[in-house]
Protein backbone atom coordinates (compact mmCIF):
# COMPACT_ATOMS: atom_id res chain seq x y z
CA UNK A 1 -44.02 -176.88 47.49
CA UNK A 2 -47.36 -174.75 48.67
CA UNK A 3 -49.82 -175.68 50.94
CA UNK A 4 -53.06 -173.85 49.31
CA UNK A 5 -55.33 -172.80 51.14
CA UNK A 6 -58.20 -171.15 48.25
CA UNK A 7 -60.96 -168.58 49.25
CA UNK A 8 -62.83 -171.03 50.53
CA UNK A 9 -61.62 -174.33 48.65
CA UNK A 10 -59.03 -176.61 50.63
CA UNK A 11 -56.70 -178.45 48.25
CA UNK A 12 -53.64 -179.35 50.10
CA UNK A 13 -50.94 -179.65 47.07
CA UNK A 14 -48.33 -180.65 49.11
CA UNK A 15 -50.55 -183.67 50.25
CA UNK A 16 -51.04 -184.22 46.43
CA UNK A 17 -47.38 -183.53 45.72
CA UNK A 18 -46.72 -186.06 48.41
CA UNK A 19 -48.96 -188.82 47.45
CA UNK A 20 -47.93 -188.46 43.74
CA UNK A 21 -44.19 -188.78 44.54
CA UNK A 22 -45.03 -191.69 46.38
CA UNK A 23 -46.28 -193.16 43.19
CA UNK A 24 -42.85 -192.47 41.72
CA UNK A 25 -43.90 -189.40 39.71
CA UNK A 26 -40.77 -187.15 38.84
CA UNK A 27 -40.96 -184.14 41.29
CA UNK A 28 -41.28 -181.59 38.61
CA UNK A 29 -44.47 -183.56 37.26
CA UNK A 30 -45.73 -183.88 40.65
CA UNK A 31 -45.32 -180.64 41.71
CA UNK A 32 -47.28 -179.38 38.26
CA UNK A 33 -50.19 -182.10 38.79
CA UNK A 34 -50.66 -180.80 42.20
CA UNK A 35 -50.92 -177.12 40.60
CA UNK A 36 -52.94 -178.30 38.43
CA UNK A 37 -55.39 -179.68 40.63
CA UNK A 38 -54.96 -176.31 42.96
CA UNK A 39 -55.94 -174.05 39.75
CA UNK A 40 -59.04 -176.08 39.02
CA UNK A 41 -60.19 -175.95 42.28
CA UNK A 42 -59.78 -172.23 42.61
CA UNK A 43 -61.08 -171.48 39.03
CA UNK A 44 -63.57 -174.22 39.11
CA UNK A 45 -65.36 -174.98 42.54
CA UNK A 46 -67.80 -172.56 44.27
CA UNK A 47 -66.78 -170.81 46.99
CA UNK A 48 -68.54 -169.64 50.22
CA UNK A 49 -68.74 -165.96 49.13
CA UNK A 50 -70.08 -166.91 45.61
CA UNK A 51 -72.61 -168.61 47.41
CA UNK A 52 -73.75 -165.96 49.59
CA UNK A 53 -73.64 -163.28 46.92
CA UNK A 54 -75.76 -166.25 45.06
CA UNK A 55 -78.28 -166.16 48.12
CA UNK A 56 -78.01 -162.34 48.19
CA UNK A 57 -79.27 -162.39 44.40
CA UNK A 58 -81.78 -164.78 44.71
CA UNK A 59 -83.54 -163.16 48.19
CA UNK A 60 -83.41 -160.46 45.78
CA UNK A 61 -84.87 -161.37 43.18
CA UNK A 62 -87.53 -162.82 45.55
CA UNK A 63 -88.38 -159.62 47.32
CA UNK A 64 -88.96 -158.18 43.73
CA UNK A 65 -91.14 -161.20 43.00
CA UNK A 66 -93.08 -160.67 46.05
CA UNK A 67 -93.97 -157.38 45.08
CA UNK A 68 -94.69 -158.24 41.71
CA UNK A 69 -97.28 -160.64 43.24
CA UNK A 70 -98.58 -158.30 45.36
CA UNK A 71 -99.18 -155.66 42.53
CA UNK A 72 -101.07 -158.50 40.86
CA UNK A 73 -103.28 -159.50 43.48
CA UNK A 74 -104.22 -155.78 43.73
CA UNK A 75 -105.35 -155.95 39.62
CA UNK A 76 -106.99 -159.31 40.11
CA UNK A 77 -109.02 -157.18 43.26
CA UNK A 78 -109.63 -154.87 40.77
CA UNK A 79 -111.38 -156.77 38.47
CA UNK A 80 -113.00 -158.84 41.10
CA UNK A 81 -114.75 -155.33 42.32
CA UNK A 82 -115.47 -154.34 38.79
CA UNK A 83 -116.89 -157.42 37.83
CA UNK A 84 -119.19 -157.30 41.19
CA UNK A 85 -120.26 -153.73 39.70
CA UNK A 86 -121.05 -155.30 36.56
CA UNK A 87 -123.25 -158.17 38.63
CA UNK A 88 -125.05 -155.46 40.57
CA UNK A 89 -125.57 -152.76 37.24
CA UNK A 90 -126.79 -156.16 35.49
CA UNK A 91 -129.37 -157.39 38.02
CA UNK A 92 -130.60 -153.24 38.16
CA UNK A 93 -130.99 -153.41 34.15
CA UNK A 94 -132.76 -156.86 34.40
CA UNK A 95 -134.93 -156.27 37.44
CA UNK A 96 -135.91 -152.35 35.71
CA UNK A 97 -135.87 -154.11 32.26
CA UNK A 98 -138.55 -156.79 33.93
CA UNK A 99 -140.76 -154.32 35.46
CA UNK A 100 -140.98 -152.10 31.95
CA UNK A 101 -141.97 -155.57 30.42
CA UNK A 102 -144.80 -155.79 32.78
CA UNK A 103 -145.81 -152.74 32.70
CA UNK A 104 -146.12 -153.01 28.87
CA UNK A 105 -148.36 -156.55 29.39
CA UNK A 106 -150.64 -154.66 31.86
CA UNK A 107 -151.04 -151.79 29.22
CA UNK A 108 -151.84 -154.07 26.53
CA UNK A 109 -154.26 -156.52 28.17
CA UNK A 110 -155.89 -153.44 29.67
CA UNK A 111 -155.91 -151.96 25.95
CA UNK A 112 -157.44 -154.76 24.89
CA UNK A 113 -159.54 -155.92 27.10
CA UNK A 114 -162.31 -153.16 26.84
């Protein structure tokens, strides 16, 4: 009987093999439960390195989202600035547009007030 010691998963089979004999299992059935549980354990159960190359993938994939972000901040300043243009080029039309207007009302009442 094998002691298993997995990647990073500890499943002792002779422990299981033990216990199970114990119970008055045959040998040959307790030796292939104990496999058993050994296989779905390795096949099965994360193991430390799957979670690090999980943690690798997701600092990844937030580095990528971080510059993502960043490049969209840098649109949304964008349009903040353009839209401040568009305040400032409004105000100019409506302040000229204002001072045409009353030039045209001076004209008129000095037109016709003679």
């Amino acid at each position: 009987m094998c002691y298993h010691k997995g990647m990073d998963t500890n499943i002792d089979t002779l422990k299981i093999y033990e216990r199970l004999k114990r119970a008055n299992i045959d040998k040959q059935a307790a030796k292939e439960i104990a496999e058993v549980f050994k296989d779905v354990a390795e096949s099965a159960l994360a193991t430390k390195a799957d979670v690090n190359r999980l943690q690798v993938e997701i600092e990844k994939v937030r580095m990528e989202m971080k510059i993502e972000i960043e490049k969209v901040r840098a649109e949304i300043e964008k349009v903040r600035a353009e839209i401040e243009r568009s305040k400032v080029d409004t105000i100019k039309w409506v302040a000229a547009m204002l001072v045409a207007q009353a030039a045209a009302i001076a004209a008129f009442i000095r037109l016709f007030s003679h």
